[in-house]
Protein backbone atom coordinates (compact mmCIF):
# COMPACT_ATOMS: atom_id res chain seq x y z
CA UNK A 1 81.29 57.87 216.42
CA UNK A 2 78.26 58.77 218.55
CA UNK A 3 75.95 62.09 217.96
CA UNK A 4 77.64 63.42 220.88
CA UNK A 5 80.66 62.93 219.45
CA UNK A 6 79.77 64.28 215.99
CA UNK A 7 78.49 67.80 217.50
CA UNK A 8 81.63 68.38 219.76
CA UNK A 9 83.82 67.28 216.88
CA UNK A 10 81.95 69.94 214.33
CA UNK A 11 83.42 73.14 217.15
CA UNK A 12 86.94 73.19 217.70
CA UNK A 13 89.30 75.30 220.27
CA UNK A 14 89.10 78.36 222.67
CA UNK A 15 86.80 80.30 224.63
CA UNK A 16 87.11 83.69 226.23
CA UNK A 17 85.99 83.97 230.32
CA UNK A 18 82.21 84.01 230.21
CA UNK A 19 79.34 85.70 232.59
CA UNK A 20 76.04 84.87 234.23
CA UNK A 21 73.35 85.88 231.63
CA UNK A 22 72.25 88.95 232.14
CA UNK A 23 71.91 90.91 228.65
CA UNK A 24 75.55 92.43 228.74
CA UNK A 25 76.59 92.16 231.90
CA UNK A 26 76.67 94.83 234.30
CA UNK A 27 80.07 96.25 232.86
CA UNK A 28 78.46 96.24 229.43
CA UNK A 29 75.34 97.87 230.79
CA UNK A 30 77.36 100.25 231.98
CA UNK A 31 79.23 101.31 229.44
CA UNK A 32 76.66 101.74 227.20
CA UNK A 33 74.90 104.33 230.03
CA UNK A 34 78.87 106.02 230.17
CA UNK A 35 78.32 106.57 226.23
CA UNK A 36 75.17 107.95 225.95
CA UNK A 37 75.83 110.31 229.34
CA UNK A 38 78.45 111.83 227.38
CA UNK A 39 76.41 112.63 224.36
CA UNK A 40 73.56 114.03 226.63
CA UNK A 41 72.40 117.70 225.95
CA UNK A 42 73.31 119.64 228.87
CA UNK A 43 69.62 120.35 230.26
CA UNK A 44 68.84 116.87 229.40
CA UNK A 45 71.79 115.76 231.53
CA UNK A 46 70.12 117.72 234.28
CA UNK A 47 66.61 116.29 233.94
CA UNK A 48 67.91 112.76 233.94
CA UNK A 49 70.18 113.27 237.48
CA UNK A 50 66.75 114.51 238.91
CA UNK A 51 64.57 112.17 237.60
CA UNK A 52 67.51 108.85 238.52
CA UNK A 53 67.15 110.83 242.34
CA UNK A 54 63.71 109.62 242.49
CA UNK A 55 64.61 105.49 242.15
CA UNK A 56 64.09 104.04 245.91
CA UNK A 57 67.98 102.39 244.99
CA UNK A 58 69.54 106.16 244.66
CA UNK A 59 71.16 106.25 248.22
CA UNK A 60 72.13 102.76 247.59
CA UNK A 61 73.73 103.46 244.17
CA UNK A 62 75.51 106.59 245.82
CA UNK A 63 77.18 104.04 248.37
CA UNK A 64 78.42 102.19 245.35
CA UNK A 65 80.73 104.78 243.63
CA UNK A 66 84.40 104.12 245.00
CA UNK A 67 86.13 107.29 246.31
CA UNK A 68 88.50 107.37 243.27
CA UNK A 69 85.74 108.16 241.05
CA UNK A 70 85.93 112.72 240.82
CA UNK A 71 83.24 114.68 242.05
CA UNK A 72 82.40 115.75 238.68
CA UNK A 73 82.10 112.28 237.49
CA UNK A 74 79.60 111.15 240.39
CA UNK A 75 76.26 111.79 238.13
CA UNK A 76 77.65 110.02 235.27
CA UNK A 77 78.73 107.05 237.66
CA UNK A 78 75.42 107.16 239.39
CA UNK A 79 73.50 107.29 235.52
CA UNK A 80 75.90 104.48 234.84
CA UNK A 81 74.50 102.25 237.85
CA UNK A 82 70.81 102.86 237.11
CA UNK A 83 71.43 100.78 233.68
CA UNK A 84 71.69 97.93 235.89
CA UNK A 85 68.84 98.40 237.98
CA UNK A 86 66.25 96.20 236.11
CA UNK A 87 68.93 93.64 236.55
CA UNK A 88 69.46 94.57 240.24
CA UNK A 89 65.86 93.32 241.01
CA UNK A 90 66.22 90.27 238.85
CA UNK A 91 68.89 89.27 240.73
CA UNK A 92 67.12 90.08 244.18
CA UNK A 93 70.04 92.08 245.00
CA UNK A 94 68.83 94.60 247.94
CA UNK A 95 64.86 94.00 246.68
CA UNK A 96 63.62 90.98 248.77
CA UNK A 97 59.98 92.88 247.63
CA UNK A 98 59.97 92.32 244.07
CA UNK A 99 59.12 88.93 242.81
CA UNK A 100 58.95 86.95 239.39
CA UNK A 101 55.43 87.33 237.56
CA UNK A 102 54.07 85.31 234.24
CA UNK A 103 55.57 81.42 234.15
CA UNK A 104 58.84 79.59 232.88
CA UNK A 105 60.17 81.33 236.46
CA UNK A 106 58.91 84.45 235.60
CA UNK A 107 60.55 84.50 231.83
CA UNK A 108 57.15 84.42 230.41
CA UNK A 109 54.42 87.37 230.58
CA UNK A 110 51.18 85.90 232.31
CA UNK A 111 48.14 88.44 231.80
CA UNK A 112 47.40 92.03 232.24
CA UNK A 113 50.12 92.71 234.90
CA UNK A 114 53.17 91.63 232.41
CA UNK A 115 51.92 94.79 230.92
CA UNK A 116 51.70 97.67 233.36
CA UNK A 117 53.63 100.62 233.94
CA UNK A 118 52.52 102.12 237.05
CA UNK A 119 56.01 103.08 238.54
CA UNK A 120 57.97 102.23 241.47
CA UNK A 121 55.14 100.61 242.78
CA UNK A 122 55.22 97.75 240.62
CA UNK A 123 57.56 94.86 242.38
CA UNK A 124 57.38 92.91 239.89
CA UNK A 125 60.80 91.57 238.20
CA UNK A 126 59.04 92.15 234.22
CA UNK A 127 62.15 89.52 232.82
CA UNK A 128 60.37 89.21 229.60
CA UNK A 129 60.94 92.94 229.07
CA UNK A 130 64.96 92.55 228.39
CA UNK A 131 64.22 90.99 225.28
CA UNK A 132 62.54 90.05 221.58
CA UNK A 133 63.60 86.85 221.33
CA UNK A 134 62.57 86.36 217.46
CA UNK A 135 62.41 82.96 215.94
CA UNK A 136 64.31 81.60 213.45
CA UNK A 137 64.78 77.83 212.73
CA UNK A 138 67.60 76.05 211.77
CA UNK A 139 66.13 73.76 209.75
CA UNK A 140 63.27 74.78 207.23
CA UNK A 141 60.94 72.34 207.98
CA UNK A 142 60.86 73.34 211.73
CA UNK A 143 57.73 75.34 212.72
CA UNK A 144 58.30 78.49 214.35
CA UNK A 145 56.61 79.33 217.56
CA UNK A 146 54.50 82.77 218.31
CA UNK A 147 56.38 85.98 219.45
CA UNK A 148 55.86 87.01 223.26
CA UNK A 149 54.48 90.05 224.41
CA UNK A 150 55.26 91.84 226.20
CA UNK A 151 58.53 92.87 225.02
CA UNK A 152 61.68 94.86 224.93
CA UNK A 153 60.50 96.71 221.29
CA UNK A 154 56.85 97.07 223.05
CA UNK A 155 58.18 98.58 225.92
CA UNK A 156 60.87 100.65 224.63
CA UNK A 157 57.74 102.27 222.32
CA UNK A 158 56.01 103.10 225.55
CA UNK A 159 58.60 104.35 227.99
CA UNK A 160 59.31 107.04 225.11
CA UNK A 161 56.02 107.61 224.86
CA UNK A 162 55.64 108.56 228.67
CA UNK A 163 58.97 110.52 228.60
CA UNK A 164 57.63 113.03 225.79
CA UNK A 165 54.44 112.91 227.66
CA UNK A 166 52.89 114.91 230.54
CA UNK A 167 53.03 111.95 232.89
CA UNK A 168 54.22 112.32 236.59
CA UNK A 169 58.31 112.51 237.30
CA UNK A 170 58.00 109.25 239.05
CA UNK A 171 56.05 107.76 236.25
CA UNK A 172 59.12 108.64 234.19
CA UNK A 173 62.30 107.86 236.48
CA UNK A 174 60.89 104.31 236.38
CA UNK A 175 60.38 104.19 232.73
CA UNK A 176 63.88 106.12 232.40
CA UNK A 177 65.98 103.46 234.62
CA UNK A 178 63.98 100.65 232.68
CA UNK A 179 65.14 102.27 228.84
CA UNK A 180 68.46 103.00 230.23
CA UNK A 181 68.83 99.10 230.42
CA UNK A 182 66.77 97.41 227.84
CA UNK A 183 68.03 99.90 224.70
CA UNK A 184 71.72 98.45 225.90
CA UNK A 185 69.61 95.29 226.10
CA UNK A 186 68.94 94.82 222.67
CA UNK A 187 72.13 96.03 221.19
CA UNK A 188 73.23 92.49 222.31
CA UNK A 189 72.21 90.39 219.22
CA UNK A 190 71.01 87.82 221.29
CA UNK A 191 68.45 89.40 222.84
CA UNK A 192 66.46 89.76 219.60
CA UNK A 193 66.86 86.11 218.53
CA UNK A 194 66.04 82.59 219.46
CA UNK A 195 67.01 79.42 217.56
CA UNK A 196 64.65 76.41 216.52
CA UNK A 197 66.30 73.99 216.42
CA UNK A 198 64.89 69.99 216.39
CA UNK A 199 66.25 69.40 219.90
CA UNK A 200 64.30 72.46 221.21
CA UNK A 201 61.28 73.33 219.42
CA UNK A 202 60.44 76.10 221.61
CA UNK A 203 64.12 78.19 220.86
CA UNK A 204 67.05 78.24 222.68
CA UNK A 205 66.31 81.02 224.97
CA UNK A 206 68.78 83.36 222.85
CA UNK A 207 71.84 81.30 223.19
CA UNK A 208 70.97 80.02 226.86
CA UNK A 209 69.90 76.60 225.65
CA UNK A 210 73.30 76.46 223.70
CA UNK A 211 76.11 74.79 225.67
CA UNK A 212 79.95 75.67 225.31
CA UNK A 213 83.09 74.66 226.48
CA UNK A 214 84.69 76.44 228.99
CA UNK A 215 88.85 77.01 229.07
CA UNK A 216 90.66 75.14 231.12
CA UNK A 217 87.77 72.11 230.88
CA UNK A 218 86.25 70.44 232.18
CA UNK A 219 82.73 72.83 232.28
CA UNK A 220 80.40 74.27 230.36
CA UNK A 221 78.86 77.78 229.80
CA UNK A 222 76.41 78.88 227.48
CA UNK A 223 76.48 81.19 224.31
CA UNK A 224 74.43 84.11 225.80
CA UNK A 225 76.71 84.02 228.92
CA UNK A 226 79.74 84.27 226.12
CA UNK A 227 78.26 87.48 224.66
CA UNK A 228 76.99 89.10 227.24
CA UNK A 229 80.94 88.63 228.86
CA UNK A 230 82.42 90.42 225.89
CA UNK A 231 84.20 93.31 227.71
CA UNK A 232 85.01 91.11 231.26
CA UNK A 233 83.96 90.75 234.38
CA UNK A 234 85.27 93.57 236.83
CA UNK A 235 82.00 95.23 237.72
CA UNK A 236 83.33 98.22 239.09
CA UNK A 237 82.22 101.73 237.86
CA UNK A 238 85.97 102.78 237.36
CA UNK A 239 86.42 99.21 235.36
CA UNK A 240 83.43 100.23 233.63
CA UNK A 241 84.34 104.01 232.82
CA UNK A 242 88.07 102.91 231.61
CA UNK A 243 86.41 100.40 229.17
CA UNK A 244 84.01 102.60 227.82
CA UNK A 245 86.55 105.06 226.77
CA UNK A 246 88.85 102.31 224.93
CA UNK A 247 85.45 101.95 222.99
CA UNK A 248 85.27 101.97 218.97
CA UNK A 249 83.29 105.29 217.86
CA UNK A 250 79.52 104.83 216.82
CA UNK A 251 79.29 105.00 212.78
CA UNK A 252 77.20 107.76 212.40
CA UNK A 253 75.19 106.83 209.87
CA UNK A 254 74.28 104.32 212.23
CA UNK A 255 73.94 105.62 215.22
CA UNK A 256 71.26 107.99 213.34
CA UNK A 257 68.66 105.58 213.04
CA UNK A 258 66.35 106.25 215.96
CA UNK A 259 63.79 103.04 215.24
CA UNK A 260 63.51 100.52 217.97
CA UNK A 261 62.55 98.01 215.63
CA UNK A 262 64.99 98.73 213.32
CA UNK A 263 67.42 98.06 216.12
CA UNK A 264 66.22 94.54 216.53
CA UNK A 265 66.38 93.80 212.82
CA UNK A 266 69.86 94.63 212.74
CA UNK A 267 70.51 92.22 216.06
CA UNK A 268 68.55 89.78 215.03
CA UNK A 269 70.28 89.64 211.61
CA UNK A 270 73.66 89.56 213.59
CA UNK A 271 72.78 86.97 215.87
CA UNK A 272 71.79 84.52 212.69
CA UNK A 273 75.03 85.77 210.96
CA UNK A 274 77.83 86.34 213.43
CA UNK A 275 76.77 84.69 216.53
CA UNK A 276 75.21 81.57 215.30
CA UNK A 277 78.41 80.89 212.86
CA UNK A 278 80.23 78.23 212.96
CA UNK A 279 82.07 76.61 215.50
CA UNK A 280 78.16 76.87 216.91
CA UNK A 281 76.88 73.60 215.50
CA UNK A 282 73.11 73.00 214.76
CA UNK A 283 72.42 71.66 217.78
CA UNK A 284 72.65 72.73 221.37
CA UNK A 285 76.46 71.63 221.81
CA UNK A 286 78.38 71.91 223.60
CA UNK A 287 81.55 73.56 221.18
CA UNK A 288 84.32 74.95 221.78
CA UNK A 289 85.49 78.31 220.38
CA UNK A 290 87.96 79.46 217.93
CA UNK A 291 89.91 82.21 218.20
CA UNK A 292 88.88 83.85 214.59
CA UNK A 293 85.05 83.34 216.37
CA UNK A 294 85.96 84.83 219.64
CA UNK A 295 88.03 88.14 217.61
CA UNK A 296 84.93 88.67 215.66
CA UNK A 297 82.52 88.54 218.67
CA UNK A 298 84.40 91.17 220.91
CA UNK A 299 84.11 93.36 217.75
CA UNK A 300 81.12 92.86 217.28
CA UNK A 301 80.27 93.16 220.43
CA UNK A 302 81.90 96.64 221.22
CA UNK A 303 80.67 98.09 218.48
CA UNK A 304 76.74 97.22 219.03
CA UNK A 305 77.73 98.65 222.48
CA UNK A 306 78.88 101.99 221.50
CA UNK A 307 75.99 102.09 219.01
CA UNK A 308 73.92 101.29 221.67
CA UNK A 309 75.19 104.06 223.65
CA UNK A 310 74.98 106.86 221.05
CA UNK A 311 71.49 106.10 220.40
CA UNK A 312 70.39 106.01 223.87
CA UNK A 313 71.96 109.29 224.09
CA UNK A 314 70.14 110.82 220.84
CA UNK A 315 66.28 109.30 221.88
CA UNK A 316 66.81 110.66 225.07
CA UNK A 317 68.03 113.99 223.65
CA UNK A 318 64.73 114.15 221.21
CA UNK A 319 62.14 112.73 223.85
CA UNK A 320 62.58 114.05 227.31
CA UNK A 321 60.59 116.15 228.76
């Protein structure tokens, strides 16, 4: 039996319908946004809708709520949009301005630029700010490389910062959009973790170097696309809304812990202990999924996206200004 053979044979069976790797997926994004809009403090409710009014995208975002959505529900849907606006521009949709920075195609930060925050005028795409991709190695002998910064825990500090702050209201609708997106961001464990593994001494990009079979073969996705798929594809804002209400409630105790890095710790420690298990071989696959692994990452998954939502909600609630 070849190596091939010997890594396909050690994951065995099923796979749920997987993504483009985004960090959730606009859906999840979304329903993390529809949590914490809920748990909002009335006047801070108000400050965000003025504040989101100030994105150049707002018109555009208004244009993307269906006609079935209420009247009362339109600032929640358009909150609910926003979360996807850092991922709007990564994708180039409707922003032919903005433009990768840094190297690796922009996935790396590249001098003093990577860390800015001068607003709306800033057109540049900032990918390295969706995530802490912490090392850990498969293997002990394996060195691990150096963490980048910028990153999501660095910037989530600072956009807080500026919200409790005196800075301009532009200044914070750009920070606002961006927190509204990487807090959801880094509820999904594999955005605060990154595999060493001998085939890839550099990580696996949080799951994206790690192959996986899709159902019916023959193809292959990858394990960040499988996680960040975990509550489907429709994209829609009603989609989105009806799936956020099905939802698992927030464990308070939980949802009480207000520490960014904190936050990480407990993805990171989920993406070495959930995500990572097996099927997901030591090397970079591809596998196939079991049911038992694909029941406890929808689980797992909904529930770091509540969380994610409630505390979104309650720094919000504490910091705005």
């Amino acid at each position: 039996m070849n190596a091939r053979a010997l890594v396909i044979g050690a994951c065995l069976l099923v796979l749920i319908g997987a993504t483009p790797a985004h960090a959730w997926n606009d859906k999840g994004h979304m329903a993390v946004a529809f949590v914490a809009y809920k748990k909002l403090n009335p006047a801070v409710r108000d400050r965000v809708d003025a504040l989101l009014k100030l994105n150049p995208f707002f018109k555009r975002w208004l244009t993307m709520i269906p006609s079935t959505v209420p009247p009362a529900d339109r600032n929640l849907a358009v909150f609910m949009i926003a979360a996807t606006w850092p991922d709007q521009i990564k994708r180039g949709e409707f922003a032919p301005e903005y433009r990768d920075d840094g190297t690796q195609g922009g996935n790396m930060p590249g001098g003093a630029a990577s860390s800015q925050n001068t607003g709306y005028s800033d057109k540049l795409r900032h990918k390295y700010w969706h995530f802490v991709d912490i090392p850990f190695a498969a293997s002990p002998s394996l060195p691990l490389p150096p963490l980048v910064r910028p990153n999501a825990q660095e910037r989530i500090t600072l956009f807080l910062s500026v919200l409790k702050s005196t800075a301009s209201d532009p200044l914070k609708s750009y920070d606002l959009v961006w927190l509204l997106h990487i807090i959801g961001d880094i509820h999904q464990p594999l955005h605060a973790a990154a595999r060493i593994t001998k085939g890839d001494l550099n990580g696996d990009d949080g799951g994206n170097g790690v192959q996986i079979f899709c159902n019916p073969q023959p193809c292959t996705t990858r394990l960040h696309s499988v996680w960040d798929g975990l509550l489907g594809s429709q994209f829609d804002v009603p989609s989105a809304m009806a799936a956020a209400r099905n939802l698992p409630q927030a464990d308070p105790a939980r949802a009480s812990i207000l520490d960014e890095a904190a936050w990480i710790k407990e993805s990171f420690d989920l993406a070495r202990t959930v995500v990572y298990a097996p099927p997901i071989g030591p090397g970079l696959g591809p596998c196939t999924l079991t049911p038992a692994y694909n029941d406890k990452a929808r689980a797992t998954g909904l529930a770091q996206i509540a969380l994610g939502g409630a505390r979104l909600a309650a720094v919000l609630n504490r910091d705005l200004k």
